[in-house]
Protein backbone atom coordinates (compact mmCIF):
# COMPACT_ATOMS: atom_id res chain seq x y z
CA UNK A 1 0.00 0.00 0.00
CA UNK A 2 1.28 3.34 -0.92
CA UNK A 3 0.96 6.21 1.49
CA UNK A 4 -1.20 8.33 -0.97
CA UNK A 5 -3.58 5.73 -0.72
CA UNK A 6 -3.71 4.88 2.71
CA UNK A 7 -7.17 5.13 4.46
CA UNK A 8 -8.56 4.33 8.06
CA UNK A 9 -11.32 2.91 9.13
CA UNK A 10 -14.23 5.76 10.24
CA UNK A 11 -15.73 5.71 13.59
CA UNK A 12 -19.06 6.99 14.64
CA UNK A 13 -20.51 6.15 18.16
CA UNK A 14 -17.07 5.25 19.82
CA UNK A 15 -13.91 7.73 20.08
CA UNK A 16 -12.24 8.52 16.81
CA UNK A 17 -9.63 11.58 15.86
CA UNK A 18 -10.41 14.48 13.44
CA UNK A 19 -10.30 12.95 10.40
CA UNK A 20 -9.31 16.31 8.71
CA UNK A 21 -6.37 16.94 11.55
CA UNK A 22 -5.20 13.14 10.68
CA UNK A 23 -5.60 13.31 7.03
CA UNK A 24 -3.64 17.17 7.45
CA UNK A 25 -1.14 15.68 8.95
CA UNK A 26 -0.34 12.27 6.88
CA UNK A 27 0.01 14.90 3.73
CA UNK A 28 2.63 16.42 5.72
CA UNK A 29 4.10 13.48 6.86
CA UNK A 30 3.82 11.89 2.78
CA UNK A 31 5.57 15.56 1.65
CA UNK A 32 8.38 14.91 4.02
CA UNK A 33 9.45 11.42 3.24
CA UNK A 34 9.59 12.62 -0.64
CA UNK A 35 12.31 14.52 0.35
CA UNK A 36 16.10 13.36 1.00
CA UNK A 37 16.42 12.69 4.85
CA UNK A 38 18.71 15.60 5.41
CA UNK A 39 16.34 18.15 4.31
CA UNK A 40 12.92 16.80 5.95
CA UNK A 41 11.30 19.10 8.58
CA UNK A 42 8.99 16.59 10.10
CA UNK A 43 10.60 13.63 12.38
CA UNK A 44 9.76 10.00 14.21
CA UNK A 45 9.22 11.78 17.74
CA UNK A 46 6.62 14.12 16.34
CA UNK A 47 4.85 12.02 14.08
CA UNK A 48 4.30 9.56 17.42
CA UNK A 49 3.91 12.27 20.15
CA UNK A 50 1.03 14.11 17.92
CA UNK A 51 -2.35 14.61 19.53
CA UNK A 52 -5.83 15.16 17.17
CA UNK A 53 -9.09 16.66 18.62
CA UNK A 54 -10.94 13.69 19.65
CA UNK A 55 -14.42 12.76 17.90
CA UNK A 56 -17.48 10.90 19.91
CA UNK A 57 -21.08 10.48 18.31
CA UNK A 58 -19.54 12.07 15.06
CA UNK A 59 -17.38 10.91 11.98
CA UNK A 60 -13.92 9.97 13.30
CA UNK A 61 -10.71 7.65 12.28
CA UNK A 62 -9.64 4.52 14.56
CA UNK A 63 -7.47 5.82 17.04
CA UNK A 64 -5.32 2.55 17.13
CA UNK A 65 -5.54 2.29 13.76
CA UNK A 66 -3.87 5.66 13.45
CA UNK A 67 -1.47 5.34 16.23
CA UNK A 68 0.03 1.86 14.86
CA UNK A 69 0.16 3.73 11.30
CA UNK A 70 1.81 6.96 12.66
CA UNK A 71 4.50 4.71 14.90
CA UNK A 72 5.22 3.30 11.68
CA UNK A 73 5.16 6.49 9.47
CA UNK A 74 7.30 7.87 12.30
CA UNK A 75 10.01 5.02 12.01
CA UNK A 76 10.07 5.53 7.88
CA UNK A 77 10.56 9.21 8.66
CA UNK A 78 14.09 8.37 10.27
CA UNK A 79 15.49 6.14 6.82
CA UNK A 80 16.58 7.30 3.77
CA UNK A 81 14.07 8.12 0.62
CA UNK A 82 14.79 5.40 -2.48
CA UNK A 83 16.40 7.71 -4.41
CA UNK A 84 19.35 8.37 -1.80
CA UNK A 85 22.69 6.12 -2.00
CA UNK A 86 21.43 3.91 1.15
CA UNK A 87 17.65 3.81 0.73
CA UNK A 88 14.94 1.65 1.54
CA UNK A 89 12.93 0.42 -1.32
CA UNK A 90 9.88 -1.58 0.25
CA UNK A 91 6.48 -0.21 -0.47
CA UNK A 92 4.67 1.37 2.81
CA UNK A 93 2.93 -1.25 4.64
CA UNK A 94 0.81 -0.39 7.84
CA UNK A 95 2.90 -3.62 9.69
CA UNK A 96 5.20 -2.78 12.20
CA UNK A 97 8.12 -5.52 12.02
CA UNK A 98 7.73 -6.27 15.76
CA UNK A 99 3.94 -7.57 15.06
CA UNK A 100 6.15 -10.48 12.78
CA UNK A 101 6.62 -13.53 14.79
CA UNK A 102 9.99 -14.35 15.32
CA UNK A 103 11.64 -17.09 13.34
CA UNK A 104 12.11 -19.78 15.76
CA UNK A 105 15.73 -21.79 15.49
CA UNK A 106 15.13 -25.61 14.78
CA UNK A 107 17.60 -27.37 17.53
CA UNK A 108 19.39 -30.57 16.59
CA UNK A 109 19.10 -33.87 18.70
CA UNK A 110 21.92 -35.79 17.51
């Protein structure tokens, strides 16, 4: 999933964040990482210390949806774009690697 693309799930009768505020603020997170890392504005500790008007009984986004989104947004602010010499190339994915299970090491009994 690509970033300009992403999309959360809406909330109504339980608490939700701005979805204006959140959707604000993923542009400006999206506008940063197209730039090289040394001339971004926006980083990690901001993206994950943000706070949105909270929403109850009125349109809102998930607010662990967006929190596990903007820890990972916040981590992908902190690495290089594609384009520079050491860059990460994987496509955006909401996944945060410590939700993967760990390999587990096959032991020998000979």
């Amino acid at each position: 999933m690509d970033i300009s693309s992403l999309r959360f799930t809406p909330t109504k009768f339980r608490t939700g964040y701005n979805q204006q505020e959140v959707d604000r603020f993923v542009d400006l997170i999206a506008a940063n990482l197209a730039l090289p890392l040394s001339e971004r504005t926006l980083h990690g500790q901001q993206v994950t210390e943000v706070s949105f008007t909270s929403t109850t009984f009125r349109a809102g986004y998930d607010v662990d949806e967006v929190d596990h989104v903007l820890a990972t947004l916040g981590i992908r602010l902190g690495l290089p774009s594609p384009s520079e010499p050491d860059g990460h190339t994987n496509e955006f994915r909401p996944e945060l690697l410590w939700d993967q299970p760990e390999p587990t090491a096959e032991v020998s009994t000979d």
